[in-house]
C-alpha atoms as a PDB file:
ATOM      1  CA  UNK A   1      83.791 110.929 127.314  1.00  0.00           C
ATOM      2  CA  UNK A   2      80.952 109.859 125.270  1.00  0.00           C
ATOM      3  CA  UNK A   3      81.566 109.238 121.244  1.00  0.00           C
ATOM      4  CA  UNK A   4      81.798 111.770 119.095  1.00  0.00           C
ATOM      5  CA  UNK A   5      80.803 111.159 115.264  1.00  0.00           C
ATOM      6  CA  UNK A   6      84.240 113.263 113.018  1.00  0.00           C
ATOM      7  CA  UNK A   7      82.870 116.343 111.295  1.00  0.00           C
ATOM      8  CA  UNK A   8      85.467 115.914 108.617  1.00  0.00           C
ATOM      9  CA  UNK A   9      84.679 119.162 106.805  1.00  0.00           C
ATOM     10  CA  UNK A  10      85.230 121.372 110.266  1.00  0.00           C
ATOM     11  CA  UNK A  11      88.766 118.917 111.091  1.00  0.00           C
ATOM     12  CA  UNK A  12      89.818 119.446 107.549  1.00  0.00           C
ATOM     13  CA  UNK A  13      89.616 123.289 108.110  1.00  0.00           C
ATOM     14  CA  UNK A  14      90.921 122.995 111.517  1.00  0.00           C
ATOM     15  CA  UNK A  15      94.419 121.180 110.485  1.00  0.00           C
ATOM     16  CA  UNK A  16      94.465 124.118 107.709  1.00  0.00           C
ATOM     17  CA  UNK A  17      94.160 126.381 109.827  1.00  0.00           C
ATOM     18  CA  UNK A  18      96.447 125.122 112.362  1.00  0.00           C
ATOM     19  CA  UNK A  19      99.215 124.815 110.061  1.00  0.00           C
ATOM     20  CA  UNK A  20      98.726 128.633 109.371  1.00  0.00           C
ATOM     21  CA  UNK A  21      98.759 129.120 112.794  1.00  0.00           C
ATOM     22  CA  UNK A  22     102.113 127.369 113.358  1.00  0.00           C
ATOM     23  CA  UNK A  23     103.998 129.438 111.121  1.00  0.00           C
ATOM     24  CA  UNK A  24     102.692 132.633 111.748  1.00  0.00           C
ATOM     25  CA  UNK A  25     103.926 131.951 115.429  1.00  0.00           C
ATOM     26  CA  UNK A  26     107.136 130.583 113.756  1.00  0.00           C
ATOM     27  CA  UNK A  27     107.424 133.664 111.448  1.00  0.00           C
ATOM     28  CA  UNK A  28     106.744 135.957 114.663  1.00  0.00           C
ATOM     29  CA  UNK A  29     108.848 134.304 117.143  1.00  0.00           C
ATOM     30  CA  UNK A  30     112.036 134.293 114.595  1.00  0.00           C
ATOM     31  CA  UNK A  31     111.189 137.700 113.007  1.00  0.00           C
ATOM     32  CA  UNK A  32     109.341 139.708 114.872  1.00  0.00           C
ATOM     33  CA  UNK A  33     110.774 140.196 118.445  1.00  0.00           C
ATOM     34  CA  UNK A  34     110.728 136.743 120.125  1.00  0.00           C
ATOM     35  CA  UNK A  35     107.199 136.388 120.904  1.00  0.00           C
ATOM     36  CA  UNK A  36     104.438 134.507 119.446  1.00  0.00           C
ATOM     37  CA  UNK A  37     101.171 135.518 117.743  1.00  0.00           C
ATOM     38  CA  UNK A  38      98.499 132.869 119.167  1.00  0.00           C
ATOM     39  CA  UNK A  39     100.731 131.563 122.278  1.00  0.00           C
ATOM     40  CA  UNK A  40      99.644 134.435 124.904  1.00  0.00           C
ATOM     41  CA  UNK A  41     100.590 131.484 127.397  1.00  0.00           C
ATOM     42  CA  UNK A  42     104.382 131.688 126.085  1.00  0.00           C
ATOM     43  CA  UNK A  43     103.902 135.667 125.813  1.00  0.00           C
ATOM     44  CA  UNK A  44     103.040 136.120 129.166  1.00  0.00           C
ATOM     45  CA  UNK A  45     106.227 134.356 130.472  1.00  0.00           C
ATOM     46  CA  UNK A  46     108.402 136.034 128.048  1.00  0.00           C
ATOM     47  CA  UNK A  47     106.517 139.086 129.216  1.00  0.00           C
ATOM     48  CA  UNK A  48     108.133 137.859 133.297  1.00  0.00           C
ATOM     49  CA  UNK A  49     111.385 137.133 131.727  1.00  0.00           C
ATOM     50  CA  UNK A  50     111.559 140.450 130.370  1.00  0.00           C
ATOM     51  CA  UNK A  51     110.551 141.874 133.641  1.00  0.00           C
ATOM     52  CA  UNK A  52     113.170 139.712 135.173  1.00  0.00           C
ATOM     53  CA  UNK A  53     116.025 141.036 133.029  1.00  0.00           C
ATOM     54  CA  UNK A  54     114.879 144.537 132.874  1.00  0.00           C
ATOM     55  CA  UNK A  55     114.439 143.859 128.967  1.00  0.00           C
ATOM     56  CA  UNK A  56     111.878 146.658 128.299  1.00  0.00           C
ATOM     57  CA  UNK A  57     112.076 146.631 124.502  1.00  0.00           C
ATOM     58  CA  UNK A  58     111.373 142.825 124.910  1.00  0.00           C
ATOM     59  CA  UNK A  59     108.292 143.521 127.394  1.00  0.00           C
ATOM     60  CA  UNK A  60     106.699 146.117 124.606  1.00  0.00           C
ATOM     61  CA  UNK A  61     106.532 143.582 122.057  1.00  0.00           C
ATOM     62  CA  UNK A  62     105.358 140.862 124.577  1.00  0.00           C
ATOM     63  CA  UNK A  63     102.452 143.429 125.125  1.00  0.00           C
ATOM     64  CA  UNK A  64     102.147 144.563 121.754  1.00  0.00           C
ATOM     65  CA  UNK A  65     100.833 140.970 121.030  1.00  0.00           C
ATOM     66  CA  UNK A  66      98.799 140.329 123.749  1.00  0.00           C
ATOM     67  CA  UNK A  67      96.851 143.518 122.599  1.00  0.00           C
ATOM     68  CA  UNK A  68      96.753 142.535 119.214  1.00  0.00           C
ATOM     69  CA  UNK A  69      95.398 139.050 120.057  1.00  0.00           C
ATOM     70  CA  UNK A  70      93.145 140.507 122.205  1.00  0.00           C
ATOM     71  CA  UNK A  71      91.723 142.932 119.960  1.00  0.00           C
ATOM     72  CA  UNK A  72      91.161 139.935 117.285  1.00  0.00           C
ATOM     73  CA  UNK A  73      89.544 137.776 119.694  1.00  0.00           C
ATOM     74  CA  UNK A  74      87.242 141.450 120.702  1.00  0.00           C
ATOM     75  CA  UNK A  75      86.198 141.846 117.131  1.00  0.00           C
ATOM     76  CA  UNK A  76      85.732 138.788 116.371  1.00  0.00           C
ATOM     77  CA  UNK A  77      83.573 137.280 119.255  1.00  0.00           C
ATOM     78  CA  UNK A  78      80.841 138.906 118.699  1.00  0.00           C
ATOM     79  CA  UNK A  79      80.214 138.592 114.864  1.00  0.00           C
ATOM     80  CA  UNK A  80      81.360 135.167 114.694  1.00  0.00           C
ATOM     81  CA  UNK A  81      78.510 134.414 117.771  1.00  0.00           C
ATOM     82  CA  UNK A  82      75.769 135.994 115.324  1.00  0.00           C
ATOM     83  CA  UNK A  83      76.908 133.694 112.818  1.00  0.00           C
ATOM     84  CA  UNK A  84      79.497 135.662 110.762  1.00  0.00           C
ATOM     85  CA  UNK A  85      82.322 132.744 111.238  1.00  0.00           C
ATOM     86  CA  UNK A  86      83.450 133.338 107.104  1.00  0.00           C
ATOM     87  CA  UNK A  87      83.654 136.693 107.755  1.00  0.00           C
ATOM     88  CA  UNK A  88      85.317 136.722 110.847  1.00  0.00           C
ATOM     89  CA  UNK A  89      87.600 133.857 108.847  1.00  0.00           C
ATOM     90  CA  UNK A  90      87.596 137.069 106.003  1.00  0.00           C
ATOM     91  CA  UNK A  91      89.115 139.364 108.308  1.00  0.00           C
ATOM     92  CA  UNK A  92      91.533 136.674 109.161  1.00  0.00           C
ATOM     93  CA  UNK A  93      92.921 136.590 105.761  1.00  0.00           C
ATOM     94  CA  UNK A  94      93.140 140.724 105.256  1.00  0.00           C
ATOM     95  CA  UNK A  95      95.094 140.805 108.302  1.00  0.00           C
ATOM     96  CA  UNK A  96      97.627 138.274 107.613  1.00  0.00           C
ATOM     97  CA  UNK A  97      97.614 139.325 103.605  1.00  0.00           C
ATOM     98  CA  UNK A  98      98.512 143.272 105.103  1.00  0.00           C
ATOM     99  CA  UNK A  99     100.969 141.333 107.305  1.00  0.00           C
ATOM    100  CA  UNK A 100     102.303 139.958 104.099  1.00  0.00           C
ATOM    101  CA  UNK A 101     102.164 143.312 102.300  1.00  0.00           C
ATOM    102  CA  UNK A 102     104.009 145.258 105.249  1.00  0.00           C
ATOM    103  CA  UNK A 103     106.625 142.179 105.062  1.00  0.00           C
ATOM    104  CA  UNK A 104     107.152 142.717 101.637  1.00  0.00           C
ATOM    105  CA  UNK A 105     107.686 146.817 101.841  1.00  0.00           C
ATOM    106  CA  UNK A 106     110.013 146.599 104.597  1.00  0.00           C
ATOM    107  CA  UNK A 107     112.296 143.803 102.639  1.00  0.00           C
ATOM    108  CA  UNK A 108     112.103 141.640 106.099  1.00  0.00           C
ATOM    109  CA  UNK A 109     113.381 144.140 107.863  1.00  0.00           C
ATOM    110  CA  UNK A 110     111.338 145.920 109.803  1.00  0.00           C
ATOM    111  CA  UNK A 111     111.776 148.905 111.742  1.00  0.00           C
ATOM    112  CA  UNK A 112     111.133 149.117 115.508  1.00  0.00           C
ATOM    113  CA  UNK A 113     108.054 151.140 114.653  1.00  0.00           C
ATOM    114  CA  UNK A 114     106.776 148.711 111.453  1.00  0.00           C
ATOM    115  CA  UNK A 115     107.535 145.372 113.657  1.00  0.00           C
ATOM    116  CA  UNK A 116     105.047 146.499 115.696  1.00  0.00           C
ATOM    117  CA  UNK A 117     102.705 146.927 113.500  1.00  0.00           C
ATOM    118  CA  UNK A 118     103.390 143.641 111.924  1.00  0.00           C
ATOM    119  CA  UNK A 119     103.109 141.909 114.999  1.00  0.00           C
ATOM    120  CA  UNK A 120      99.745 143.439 116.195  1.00  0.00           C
ATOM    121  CA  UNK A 121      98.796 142.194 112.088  1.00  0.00           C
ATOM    122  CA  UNK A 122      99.590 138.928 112.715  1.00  0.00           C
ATOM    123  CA  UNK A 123      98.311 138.465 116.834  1.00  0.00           C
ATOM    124  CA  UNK A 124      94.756 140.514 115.666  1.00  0.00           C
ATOM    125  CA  UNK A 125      94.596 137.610 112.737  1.00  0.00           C
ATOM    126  CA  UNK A 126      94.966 134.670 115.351  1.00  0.00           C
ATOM    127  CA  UNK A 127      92.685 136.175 117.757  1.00  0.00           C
ATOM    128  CA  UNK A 128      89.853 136.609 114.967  1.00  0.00           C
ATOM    129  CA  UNK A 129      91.148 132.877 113.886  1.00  0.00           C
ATOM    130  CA  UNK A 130      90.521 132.109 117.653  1.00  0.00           C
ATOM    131  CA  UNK A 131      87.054 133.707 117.684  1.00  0.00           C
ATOM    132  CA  UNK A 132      85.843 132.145 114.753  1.00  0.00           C
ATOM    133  CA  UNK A 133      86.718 128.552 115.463  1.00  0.00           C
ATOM    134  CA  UNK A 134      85.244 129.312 119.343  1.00  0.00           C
ATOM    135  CA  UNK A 135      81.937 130.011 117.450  1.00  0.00           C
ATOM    136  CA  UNK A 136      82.134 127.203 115.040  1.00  0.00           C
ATOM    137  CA  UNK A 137      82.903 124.487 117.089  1.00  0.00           C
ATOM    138  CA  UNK A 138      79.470 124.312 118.706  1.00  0.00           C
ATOM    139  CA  UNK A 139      79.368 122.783 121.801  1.00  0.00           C
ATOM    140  CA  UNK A 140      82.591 121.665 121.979  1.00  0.00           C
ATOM    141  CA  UNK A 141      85.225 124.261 121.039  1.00  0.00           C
ATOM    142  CA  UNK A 142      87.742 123.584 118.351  1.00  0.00           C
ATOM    143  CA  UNK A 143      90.780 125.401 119.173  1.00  0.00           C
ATOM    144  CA  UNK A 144      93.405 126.022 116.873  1.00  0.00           C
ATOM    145  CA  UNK A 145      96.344 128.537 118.591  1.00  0.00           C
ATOM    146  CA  UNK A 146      96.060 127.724 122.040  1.00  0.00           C
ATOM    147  CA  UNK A 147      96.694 124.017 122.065  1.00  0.00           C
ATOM    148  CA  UNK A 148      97.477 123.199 125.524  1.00  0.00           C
ATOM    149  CA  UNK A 149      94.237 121.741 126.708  1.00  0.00           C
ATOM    150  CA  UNK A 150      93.810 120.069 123.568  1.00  0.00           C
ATOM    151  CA  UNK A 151      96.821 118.238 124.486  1.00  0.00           C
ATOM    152  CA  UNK A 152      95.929 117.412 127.863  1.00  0.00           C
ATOM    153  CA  UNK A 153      92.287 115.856 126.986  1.00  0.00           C
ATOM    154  CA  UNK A 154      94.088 113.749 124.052  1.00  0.00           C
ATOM    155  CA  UNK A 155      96.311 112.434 126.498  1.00  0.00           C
ATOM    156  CA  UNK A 156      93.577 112.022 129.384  1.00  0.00           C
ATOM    157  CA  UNK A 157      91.555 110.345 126.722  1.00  0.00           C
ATOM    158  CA  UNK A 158      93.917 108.040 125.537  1.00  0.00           C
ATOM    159  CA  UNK A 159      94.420 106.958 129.546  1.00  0.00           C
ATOM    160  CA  UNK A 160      90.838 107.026 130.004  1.00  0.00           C
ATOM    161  CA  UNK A 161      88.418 106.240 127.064  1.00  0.00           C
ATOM    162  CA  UNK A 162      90.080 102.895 125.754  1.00  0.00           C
ATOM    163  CA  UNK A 163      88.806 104.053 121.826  1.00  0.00           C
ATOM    164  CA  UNK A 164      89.233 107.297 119.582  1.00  0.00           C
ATOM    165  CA  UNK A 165      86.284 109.033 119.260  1.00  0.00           C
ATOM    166  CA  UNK A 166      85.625 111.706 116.544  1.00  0.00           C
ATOM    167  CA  UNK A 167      86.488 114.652 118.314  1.00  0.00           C
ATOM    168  CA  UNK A 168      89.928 112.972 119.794  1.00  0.00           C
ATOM    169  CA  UNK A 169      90.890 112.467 115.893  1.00  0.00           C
ATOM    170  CA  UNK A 170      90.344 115.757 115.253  1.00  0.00           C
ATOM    171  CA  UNK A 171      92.320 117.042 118.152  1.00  0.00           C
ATOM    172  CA  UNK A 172      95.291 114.664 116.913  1.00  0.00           C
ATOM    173  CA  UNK A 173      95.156 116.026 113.602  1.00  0.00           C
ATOM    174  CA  UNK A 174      95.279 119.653 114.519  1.00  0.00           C
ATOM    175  CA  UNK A 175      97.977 118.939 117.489  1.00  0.00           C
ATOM    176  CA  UNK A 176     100.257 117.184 114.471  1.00  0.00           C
ATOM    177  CA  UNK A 177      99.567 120.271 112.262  1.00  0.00           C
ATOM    178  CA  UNK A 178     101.043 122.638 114.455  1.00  0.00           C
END
């Protein structure tokens, strides 16, 4: 792993981001039917516990967030490529604000119908979070909702490397802000 200079401005926005992303998957995983927003990982094996226990209510919302993720990371992928991370970023911030708007109409409790909705909201916004930090990251991607290979090259770097480079730091930062 050769060094990496810190691009402070890009970490800073990472870790702020990443904190976002932690409680939206907090918020959804409480509130909104057990699964998580960013964490398709975790959905999927909710989605085979589900299976397991014949839990088909739980197995819809497993799959209404991997769709809405999905269709983030869809819409997002391609303007963020051309350059369009702010709006991408934009789009981010509608989504979770109409999250925030839906929360507020329902008084927290949503519906079966409205908690989908909410959840799609909220997976759509980490996908286009996803996409835009994919295209902004140059390359080396900067990932902040899927986390697990972030942790496993801090911890093979730390093994391996004998120093912090820039990009380690960074990683660090947005593992602690999650």
């Amino acid at each position: 792993m050769g060094r990496e200079r810190l691009d402070l401005p890009l970490t800073a926005m990472a870790v702020v981001l990443t904190i976002g992303t932690g409680a939206v998957d907090a918020a959804s995983f409480i509130r909104l039917g057990g699964v998580f927003s960013s964490v398709m990982t975790g959905n999927l094996v909710v989605s085979g516990y589900a299976i397991g226990t014949a839990d088909l209510a739980h197995l819809l919302t497993t799959v209404t967030a991997v769709i809405g993720y999905v269709l983030g990371v869809a819409a997002g992928t391609g303007v963020a490529g051309r350059g369009g991370m702010i709006a991408v970023l934009g789009a981010e911030l509608l989504a979770l604000v109409a999250f925030a708007v839906g929360w507020e109409v329902t008084g927290g409790r949503p519906s079966a119908v409205a908690l989908h909705v909410l959840l799609v909201l909220t997976a759509m916004a980490m996908g286009l979070q996803s996409a835009a930090m994919r295209a902004l990251g140059g390359r080396r991607v900067v990932s902040t909702t899927y986390l697990t290979g972030t942790l496993t090259g801090v911890i093979a770097a730390l093994l391996t490397s004998g120093g912090l480079a820039g990009a380690m730091v960074r990683d660090i930062a947005i593992l602690t802000a999650v």
